[in-house]
C-alpha atoms as a PDB file:
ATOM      1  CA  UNK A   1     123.949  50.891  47.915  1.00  0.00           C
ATOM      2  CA  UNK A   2     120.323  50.943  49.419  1.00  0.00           C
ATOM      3  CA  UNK A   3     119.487  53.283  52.248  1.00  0.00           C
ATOM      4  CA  UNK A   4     116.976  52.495  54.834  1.00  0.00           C
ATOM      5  CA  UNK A   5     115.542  54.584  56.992  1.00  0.00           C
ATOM      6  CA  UNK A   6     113.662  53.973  60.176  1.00  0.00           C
ATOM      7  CA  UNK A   7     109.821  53.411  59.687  1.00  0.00           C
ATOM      8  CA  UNK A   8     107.344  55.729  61.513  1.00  0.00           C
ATOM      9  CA  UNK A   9     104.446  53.327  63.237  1.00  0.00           C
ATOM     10  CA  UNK A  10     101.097  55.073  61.591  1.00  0.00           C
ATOM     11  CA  UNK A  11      98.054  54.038  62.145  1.00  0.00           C
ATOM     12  CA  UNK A  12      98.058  53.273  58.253  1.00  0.00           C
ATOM     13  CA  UNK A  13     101.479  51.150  58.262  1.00  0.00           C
ATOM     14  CA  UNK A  14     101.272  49.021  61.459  1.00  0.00           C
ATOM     15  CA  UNK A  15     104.384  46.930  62.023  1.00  0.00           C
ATOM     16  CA  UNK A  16     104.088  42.882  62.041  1.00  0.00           C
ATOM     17  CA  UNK A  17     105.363  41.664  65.665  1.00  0.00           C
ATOM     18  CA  UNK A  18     108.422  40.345  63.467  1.00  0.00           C
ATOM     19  CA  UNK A  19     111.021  41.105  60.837  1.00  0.00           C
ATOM     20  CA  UNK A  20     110.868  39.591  57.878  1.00  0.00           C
ATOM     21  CA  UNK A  21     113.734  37.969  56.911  1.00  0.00           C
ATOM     22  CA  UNK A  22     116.309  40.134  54.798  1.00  0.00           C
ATOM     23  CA  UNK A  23     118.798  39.529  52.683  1.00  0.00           C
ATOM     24  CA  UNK A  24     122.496  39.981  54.328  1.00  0.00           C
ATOM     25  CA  UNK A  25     122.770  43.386  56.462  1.00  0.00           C
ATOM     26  CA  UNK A  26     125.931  45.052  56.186  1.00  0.00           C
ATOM     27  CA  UNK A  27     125.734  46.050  59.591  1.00  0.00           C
ATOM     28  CA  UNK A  28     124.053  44.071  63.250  1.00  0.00           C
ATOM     29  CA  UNK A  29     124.426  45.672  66.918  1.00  0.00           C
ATOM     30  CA  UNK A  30     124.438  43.014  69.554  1.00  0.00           C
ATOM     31  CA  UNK A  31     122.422  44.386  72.438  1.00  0.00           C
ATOM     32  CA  UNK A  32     119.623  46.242  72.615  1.00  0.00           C
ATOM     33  CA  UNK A  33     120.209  48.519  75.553  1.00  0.00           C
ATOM     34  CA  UNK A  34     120.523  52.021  75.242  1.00  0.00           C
ATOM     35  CA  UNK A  35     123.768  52.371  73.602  1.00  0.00           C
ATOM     36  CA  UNK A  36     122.988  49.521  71.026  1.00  0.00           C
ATOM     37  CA  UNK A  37     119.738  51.177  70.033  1.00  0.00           C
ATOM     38  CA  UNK A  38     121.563  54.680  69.733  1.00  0.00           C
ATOM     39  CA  UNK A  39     123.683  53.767  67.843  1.00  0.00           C
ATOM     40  CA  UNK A  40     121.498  51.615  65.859  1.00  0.00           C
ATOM     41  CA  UNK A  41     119.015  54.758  65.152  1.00  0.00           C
ATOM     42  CA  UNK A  42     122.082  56.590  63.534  1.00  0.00           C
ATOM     43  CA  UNK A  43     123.166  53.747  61.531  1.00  0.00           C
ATOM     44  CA  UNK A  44     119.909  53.117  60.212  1.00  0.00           C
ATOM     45  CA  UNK A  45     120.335  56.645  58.671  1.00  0.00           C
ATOM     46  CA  UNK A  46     122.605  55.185  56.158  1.00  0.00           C
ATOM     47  CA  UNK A  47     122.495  52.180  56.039  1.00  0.00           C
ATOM     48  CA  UNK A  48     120.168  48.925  57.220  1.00  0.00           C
ATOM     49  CA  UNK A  49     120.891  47.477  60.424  1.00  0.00           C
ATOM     50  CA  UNK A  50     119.709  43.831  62.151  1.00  0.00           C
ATOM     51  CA  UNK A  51     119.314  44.668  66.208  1.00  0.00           C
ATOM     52  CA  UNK A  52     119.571  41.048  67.968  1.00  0.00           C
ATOM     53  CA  UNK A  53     118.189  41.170  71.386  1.00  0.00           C
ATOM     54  CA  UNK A  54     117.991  39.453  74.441  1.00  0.00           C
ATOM     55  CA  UNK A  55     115.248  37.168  73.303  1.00  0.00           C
ATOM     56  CA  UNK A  56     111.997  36.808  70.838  1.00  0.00           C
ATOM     57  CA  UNK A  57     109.305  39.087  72.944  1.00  0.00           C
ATOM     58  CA  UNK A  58     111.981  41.548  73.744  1.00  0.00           C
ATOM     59  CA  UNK A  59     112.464  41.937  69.841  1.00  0.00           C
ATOM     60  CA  UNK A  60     108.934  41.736  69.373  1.00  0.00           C
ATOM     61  CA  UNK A  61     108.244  44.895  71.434  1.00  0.00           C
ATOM     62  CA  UNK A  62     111.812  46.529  69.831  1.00  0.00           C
ATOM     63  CA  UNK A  63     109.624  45.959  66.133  1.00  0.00           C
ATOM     64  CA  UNK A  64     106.542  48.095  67.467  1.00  0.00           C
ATOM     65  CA  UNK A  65     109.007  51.272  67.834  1.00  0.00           C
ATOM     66  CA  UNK A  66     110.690  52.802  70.672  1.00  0.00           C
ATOM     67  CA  UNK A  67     111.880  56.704  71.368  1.00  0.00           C
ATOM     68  CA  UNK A  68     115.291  57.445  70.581  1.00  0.00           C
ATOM     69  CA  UNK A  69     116.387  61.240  71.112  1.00  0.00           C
ATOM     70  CA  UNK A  70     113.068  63.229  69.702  1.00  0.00           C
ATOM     71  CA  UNK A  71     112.359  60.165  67.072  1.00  0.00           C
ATOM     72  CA  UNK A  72     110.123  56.966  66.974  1.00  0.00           C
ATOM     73  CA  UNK A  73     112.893  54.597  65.901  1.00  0.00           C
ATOM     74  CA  UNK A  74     111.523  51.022  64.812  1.00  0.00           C
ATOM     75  CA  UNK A  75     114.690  48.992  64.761  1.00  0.00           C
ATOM     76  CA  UNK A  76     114.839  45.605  62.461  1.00  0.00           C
ATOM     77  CA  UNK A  77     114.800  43.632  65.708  1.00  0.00           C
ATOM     78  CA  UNK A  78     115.689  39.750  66.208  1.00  0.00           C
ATOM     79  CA  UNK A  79     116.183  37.055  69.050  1.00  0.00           C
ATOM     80  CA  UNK A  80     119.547  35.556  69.027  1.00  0.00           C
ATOM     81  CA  UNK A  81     118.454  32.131  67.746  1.00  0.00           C
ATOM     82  CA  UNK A  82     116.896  34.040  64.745  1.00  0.00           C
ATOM     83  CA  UNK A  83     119.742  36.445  64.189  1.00  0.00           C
ATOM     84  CA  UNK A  84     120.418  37.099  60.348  1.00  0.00           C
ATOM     85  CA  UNK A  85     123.767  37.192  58.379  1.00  0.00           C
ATOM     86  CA  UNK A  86     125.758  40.369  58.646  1.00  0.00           C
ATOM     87  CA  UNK A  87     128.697  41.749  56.912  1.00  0.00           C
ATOM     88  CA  UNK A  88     129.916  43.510  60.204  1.00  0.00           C
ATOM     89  CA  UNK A  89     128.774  42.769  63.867  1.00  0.00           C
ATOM     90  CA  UNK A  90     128.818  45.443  66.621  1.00  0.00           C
ATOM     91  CA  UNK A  91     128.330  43.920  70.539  1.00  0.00           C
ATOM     92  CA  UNK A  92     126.973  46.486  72.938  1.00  0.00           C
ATOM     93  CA  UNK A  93     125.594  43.980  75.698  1.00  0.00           C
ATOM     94  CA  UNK A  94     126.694  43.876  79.651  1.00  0.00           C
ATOM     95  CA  UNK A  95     130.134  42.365  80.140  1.00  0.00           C
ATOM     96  CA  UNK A  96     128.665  39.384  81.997  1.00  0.00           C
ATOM     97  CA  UNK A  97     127.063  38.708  78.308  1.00  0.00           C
ATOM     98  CA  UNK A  98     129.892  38.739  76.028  1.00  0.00           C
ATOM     99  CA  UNK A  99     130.008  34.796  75.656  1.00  0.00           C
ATOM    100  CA  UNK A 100     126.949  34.398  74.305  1.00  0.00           C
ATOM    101  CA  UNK A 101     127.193  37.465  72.398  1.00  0.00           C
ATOM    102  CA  UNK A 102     129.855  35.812  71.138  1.00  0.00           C
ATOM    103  CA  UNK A 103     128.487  32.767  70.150  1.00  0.00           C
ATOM    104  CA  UNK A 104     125.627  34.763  68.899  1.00  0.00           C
ATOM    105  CA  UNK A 105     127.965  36.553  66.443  1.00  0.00           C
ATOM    106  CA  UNK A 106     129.406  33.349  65.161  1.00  0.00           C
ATOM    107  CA  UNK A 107     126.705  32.291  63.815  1.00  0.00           C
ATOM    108  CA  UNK A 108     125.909  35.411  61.525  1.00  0.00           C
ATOM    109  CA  UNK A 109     128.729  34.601  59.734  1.00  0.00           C
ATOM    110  CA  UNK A 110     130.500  37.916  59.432  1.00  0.00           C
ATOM    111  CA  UNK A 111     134.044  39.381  57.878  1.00  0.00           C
ATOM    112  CA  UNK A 112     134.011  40.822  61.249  1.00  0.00           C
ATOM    113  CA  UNK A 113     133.245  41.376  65.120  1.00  0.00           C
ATOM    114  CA  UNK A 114     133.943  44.107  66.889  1.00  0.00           C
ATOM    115  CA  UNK A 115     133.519  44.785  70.713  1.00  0.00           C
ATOM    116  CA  UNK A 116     132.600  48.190  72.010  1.00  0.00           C
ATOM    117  CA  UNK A 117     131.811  47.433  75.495  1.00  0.00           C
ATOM    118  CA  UNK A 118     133.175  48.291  78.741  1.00  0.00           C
ATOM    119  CA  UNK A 119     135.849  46.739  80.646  1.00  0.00           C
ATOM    120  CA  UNK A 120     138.425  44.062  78.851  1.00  0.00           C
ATOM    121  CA  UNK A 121     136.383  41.386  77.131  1.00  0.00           C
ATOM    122  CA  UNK A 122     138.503  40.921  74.064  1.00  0.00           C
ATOM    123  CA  UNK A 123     140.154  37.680  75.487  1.00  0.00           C
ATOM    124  CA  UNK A 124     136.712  36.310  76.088  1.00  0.00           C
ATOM    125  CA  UNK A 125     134.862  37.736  72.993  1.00  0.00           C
ATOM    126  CA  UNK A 126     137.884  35.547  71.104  1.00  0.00           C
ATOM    127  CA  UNK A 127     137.363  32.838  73.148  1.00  0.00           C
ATOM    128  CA  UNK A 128     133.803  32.096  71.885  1.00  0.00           C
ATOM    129  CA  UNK A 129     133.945  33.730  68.218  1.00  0.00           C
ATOM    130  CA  UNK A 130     136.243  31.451  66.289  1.00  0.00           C
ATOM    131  CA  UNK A 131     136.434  34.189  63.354  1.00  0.00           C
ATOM    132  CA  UNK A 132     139.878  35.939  61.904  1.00  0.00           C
ATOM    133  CA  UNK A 133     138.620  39.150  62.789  1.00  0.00           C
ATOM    134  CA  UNK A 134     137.219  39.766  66.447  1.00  0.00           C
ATOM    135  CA  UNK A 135     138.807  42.669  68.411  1.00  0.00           C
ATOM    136  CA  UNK A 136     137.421  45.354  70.552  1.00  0.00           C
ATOM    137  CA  UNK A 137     137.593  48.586  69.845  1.00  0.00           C
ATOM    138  CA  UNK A 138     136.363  51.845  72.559  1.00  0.00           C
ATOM    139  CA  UNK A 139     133.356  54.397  72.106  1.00  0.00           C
ATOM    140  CA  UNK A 140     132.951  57.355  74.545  1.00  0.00           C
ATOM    141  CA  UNK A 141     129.590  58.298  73.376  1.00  0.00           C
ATOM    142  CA  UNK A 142     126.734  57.946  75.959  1.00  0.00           C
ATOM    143  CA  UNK A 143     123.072  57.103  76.105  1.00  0.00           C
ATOM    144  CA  UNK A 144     120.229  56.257  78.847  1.00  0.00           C
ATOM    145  CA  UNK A 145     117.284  55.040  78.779  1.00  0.00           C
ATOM    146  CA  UNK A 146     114.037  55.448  81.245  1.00  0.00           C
ATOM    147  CA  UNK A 147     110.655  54.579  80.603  1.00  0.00           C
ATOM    148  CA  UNK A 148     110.332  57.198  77.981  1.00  0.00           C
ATOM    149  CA  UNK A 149     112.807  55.928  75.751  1.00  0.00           C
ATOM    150  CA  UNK A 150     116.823  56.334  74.818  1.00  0.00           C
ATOM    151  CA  UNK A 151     118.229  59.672  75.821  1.00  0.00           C
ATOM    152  CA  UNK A 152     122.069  60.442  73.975  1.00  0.00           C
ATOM    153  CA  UNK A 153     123.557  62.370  75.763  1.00  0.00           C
ATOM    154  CA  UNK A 154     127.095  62.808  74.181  1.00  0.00           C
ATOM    155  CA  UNK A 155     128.661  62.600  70.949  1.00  0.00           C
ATOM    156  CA  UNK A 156     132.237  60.659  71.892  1.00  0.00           C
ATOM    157  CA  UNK A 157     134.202  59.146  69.327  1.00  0.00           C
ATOM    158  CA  UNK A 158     134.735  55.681  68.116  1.00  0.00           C
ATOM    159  CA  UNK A 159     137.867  53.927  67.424  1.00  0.00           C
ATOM    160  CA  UNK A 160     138.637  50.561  66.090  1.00  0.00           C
ATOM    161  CA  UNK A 161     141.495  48.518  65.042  1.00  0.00           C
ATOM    162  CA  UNK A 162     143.601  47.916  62.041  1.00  0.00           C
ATOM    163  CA  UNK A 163     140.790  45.168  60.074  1.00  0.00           C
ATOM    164  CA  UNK A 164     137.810  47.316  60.761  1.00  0.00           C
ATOM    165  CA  UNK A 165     138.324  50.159  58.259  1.00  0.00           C
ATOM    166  CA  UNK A 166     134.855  49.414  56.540  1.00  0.00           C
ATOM    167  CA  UNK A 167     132.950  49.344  59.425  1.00  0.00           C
ATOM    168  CA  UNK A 168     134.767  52.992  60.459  1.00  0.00           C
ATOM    169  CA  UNK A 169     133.732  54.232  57.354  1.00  0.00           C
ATOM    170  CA  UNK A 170     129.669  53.117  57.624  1.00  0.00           C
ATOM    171  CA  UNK A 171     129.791  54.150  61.100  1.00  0.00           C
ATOM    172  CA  UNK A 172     131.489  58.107  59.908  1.00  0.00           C
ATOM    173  CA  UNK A 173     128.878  57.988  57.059  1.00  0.00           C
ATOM    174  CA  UNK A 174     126.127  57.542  60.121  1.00  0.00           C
ATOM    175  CA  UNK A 175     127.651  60.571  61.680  1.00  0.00           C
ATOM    176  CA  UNK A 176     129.356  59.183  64.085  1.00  0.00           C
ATOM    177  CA  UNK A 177     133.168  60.333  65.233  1.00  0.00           C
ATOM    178  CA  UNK A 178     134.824  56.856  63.824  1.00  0.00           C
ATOM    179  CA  UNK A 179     138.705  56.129  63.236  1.00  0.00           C
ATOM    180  CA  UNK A 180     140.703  53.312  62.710  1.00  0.00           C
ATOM    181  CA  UNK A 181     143.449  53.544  65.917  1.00  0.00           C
ATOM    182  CA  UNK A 182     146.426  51.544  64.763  1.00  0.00           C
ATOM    183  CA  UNK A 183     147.565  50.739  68.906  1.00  0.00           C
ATOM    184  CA  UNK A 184     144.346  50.482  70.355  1.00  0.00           C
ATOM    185  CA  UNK A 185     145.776  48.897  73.746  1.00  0.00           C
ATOM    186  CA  UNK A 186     146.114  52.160  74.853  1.00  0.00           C
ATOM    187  CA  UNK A 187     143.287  53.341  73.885  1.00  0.00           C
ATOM    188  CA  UNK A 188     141.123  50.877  75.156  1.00  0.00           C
ATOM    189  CA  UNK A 189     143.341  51.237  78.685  1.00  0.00           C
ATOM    190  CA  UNK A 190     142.241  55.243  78.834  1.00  0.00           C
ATOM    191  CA  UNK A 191     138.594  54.507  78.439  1.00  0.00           C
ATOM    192  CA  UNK A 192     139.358  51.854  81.111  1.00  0.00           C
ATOM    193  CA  UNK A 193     140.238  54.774  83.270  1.00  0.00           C
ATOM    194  CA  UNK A 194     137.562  57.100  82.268  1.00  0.00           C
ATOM    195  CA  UNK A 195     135.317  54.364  83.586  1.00  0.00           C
ATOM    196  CA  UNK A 196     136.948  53.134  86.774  1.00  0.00           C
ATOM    197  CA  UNK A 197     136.716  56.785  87.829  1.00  0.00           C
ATOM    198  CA  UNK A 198     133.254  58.014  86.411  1.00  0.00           C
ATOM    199  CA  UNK A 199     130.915  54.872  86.794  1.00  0.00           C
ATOM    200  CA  UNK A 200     131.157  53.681  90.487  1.00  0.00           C
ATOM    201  CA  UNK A 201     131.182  57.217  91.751  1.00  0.00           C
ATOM    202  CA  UNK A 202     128.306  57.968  89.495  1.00  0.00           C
ATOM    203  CA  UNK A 203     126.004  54.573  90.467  1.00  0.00           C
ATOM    204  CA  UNK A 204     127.312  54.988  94.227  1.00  0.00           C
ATOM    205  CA  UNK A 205     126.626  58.500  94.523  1.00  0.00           C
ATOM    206  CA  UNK A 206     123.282  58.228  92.593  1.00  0.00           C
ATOM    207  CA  UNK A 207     124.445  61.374  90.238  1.00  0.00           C
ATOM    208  CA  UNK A 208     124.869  62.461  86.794  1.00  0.00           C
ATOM    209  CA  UNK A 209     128.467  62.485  84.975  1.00  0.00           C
ATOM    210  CA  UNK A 210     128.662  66.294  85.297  1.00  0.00           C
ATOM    211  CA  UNK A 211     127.887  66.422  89.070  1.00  0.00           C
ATOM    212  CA  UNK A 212     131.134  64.200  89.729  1.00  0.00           C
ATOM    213  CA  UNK A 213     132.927  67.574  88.515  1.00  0.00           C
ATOM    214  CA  UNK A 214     131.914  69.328  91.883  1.00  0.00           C
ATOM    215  CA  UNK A 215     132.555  69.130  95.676  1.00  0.00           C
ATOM    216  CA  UNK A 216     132.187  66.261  97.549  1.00  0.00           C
ATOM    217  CA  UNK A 217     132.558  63.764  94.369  1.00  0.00           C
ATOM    218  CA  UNK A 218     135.549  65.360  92.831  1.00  0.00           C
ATOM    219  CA  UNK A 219     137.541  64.360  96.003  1.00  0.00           C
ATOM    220  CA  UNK A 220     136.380  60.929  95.070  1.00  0.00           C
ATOM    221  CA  UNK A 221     137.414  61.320  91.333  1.00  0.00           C
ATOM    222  CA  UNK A 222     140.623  62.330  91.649  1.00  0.00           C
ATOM    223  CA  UNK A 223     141.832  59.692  93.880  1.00  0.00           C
ATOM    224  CA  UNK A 224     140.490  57.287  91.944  1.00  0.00           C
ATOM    225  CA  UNK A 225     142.051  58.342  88.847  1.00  0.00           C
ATOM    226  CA  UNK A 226     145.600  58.937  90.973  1.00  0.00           C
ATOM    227  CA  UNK A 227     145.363  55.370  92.351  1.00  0.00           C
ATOM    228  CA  UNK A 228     144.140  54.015  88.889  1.00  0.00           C
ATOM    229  CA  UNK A 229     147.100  55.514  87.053  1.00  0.00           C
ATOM    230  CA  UNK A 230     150.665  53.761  87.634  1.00  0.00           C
ATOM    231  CA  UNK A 231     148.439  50.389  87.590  1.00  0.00           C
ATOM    232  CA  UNK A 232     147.311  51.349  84.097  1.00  0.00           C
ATOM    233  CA  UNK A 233     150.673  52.766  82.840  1.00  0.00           C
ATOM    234  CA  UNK A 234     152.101  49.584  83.919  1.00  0.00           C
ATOM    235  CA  UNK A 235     149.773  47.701  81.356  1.00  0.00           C
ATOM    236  CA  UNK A 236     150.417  50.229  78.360  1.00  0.00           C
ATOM    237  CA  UNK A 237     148.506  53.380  79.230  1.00  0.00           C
ATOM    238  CA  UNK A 238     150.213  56.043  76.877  1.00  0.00           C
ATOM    239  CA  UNK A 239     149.231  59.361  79.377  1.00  0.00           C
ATOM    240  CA  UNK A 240     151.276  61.326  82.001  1.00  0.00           C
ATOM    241  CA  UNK A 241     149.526  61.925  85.147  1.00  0.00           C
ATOM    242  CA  UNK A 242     148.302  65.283  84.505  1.00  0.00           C
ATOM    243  CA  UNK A 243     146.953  63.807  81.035  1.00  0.00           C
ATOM    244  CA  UNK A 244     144.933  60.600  82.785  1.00  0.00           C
ATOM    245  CA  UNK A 245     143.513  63.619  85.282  1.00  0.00           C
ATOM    246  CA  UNK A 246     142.432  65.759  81.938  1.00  0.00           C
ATOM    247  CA  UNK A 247     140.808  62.749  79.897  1.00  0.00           C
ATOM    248  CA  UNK A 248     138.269  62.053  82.671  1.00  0.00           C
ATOM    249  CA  UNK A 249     137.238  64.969  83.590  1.00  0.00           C
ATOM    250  CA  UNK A 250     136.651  66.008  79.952  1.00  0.00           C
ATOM    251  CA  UNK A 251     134.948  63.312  78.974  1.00  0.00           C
ATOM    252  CA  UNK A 252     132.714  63.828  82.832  1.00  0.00           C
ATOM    253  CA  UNK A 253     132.218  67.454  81.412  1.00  0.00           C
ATOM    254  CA  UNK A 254     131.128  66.290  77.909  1.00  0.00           C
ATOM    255  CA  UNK A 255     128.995  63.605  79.031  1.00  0.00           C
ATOM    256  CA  UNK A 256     127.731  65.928  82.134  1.00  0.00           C
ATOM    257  CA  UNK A 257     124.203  64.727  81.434  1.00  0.00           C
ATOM    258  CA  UNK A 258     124.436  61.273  80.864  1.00  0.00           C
ATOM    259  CA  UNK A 259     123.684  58.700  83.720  1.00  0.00           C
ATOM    260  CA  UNK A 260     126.361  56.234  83.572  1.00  0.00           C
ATOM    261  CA  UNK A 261     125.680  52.494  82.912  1.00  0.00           C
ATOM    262  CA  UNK A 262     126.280  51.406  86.375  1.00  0.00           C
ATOM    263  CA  UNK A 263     124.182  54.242  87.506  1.00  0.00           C
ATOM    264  CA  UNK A 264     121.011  52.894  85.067  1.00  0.00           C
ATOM    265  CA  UNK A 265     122.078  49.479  86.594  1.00  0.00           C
ATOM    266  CA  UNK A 266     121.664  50.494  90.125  1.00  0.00           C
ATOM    267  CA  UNK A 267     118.291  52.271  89.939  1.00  0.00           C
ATOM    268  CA  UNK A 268     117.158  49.595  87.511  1.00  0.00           C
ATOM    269  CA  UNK A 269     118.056  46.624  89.687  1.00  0.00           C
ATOM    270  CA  UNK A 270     119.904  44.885  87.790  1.00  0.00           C
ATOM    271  CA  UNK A 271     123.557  43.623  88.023  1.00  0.00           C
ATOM    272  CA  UNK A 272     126.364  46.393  87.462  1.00  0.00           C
ATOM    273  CA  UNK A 273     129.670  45.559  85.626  1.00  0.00           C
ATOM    274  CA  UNK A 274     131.544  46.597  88.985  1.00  0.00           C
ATOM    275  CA  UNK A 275     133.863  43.575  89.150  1.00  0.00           C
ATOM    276  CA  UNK A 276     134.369  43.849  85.359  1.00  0.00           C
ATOM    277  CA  UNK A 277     135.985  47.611  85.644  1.00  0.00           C
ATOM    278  CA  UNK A 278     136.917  47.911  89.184  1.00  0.00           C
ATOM    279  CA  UNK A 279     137.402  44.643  90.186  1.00  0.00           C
ATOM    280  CA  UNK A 280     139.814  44.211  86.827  1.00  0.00           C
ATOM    281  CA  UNK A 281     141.767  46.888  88.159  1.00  0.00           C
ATOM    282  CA  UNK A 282     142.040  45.835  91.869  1.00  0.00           C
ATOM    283  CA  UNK A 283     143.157  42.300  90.525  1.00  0.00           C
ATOM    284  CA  UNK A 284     145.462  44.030  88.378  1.00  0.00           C
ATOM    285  CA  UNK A 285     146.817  46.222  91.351  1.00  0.00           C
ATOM    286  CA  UNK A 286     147.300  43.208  93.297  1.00  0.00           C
ATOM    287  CA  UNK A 287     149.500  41.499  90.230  1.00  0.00           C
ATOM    288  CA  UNK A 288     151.910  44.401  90.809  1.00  0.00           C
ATOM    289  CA  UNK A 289     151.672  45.015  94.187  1.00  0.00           C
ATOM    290  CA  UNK A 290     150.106  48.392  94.173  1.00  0.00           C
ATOM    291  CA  UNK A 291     147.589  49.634  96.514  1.00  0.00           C
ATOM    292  CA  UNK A 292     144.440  51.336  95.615  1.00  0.00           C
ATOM    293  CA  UNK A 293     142.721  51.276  98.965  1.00  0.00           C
ATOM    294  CA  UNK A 294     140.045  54.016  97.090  1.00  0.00           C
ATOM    295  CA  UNK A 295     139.063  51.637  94.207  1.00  0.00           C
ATOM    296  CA  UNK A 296     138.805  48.651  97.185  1.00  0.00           C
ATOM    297  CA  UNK A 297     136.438  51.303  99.264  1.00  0.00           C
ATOM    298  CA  UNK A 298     133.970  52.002  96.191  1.00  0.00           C
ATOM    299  CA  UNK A 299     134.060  48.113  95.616  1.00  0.00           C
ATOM    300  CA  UNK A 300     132.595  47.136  98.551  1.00  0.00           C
ATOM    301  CA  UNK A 301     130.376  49.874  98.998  1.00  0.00           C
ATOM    302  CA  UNK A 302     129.071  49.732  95.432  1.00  0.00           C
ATOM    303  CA  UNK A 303     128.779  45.797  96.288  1.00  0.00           C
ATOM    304  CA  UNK A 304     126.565  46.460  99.198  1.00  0.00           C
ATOM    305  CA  UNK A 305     123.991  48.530  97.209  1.00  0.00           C
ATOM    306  CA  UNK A 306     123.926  46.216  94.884  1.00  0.00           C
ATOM    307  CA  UNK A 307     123.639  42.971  96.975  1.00  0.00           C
ATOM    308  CA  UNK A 308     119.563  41.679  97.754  1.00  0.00           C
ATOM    309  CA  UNK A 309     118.092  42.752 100.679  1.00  0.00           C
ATOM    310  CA  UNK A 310     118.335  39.805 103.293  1.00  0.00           C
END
């Protein structure tokens, strides 16, 4: 198998504003943000990689190189109308994008999709990618990106269903922590809860992961989790009280320096996925009749930041 590795922008070797087009990649990310191009950078490592991104200039300016940890990574960047073939197919975009992410991955004609994004998109991912294998799986690594560049900031691990053992084994061979997890609902149900309690708080608050470990926010994080877990449990979560308490604030402790993705979303501008990880939970609650008058509180304050200024 060929290796690529990333190409350093010299003054030699410039880059053309566009990739040329390849043969079939055995592995595309779906998003371009900085989790998509983290990952991308350690895949590339190994193995070459097809970035799709949100449109033509954006993979234009993706092609001339951008800063990932202490490298210059120059990703094989494309616009979704452009996108190549690909054995496997990662999505890493916003919840709000996983239809036409969908759609997108369609039409690289892959043996398989696989979701790592927040929230539950799996019904909606399926929905719009008519393929035998599309499934989400759960990552817990982190990444951020200011005008510098991509930041990781935590090595989580990566697990993915029964189907996806080849991908698991590219992705280990990059490095990463990659398993298949043979019942993934509750897997994917524990990173829903590592979420509902770490990224409001953390795009509220304005605050790293690790600073939700301290007084006032770990009032804040501990309801949240204790409201969050007989909802969860209800819907498959495999972890005792005690455990749901120990998952987040290990995963706040190992990701202590990463600003969460609702917290780049907030100081960005832009859209967060509130109502796709707390407001899935509240309309959850509701189905069973619980209350979780802390989640409802952080949903409507969170909304206010986020709504324009009138």
């Amino acid at each position: 198998m060929t290796t690529f590795q990333p190409l350093i922008a010299t003054a030699a070797s410039p880059r053309p504003q566009t990739t040329p087009n390849p043969a079939r990649y055995p592995v595309a990310i779906i998003g371009a943000g900085a989790l998509g191009l983290s990952f991308a950078a350690r895949i590339a490592r190994t193995l070459r990689v097809a970035v799709v991104a949100r449109d033509r200039a954006a993979a234009a300016r993706l092609c001339q190189g951008v800063r990932v940890g202490d490298s210059l990574f120059q990703p094989e960047a494309w616009a979704p109308e452009e996108a190549p073939q690909a054995d496997w197919v990662i999505v890493l975009v916003k919840t709000g994008d996983t239809a036409a992410a969908a759609r997108s991955a369609a039409r690289m004609q892959p043996l398989g999709v696989l979701s790592l994004q927040n929230g539950l998109v799996e019904p909606v991912l399926q929905a719009h990618c008519p393929l035998p294998r599309v499934a989400q799986g759960i990552t817990t690594t982190g990444a951020f990106r200011d005008a510098s560049g991509v930041t990781p900031s935590g090595d989580g691990e990566v697990l993915v269903p029964p189907g996806f053992e080849e991908l698991a084994s590219m992705l280990a061979r990059a490095g990463l922590d990659a398993r298949v997890e043979d019942d993934i609902v509750p897997a994917r149900l524990a990173k829903l809860l590592v979420n509902l309690a770490i990224n409001p708080l953390a795009a509220l608050f304005r605050v790293r992961n690790g600073e939700l470990l301290e007084a006032p926010y770990r009032l804040w994080l501990d309801a949240l989790v204790t409201e969050a877990w007989p909802v969860l449990c209800a819907e498959g979560l495999a972890l005792d009280e005690a455990a749901a308490h120990a998952r987040v604030r290990a995963v706040a402790r190992a990701t202590a320096t990463n600003r969460a993705s609702m917290l780049q979303d907030v100081l960005a501008g832009r859209p967060t996925e509130l109502d796709a990880i707390t407001g899935v939970l509240i309309e959850l609650a509701a189905r069973q009749g619980a209350a979780v008058p802390t989640h409802r509180a952080v949903h409507r304050l969170l909304s206010l930041v986020e709504a324009p200024a009138g």
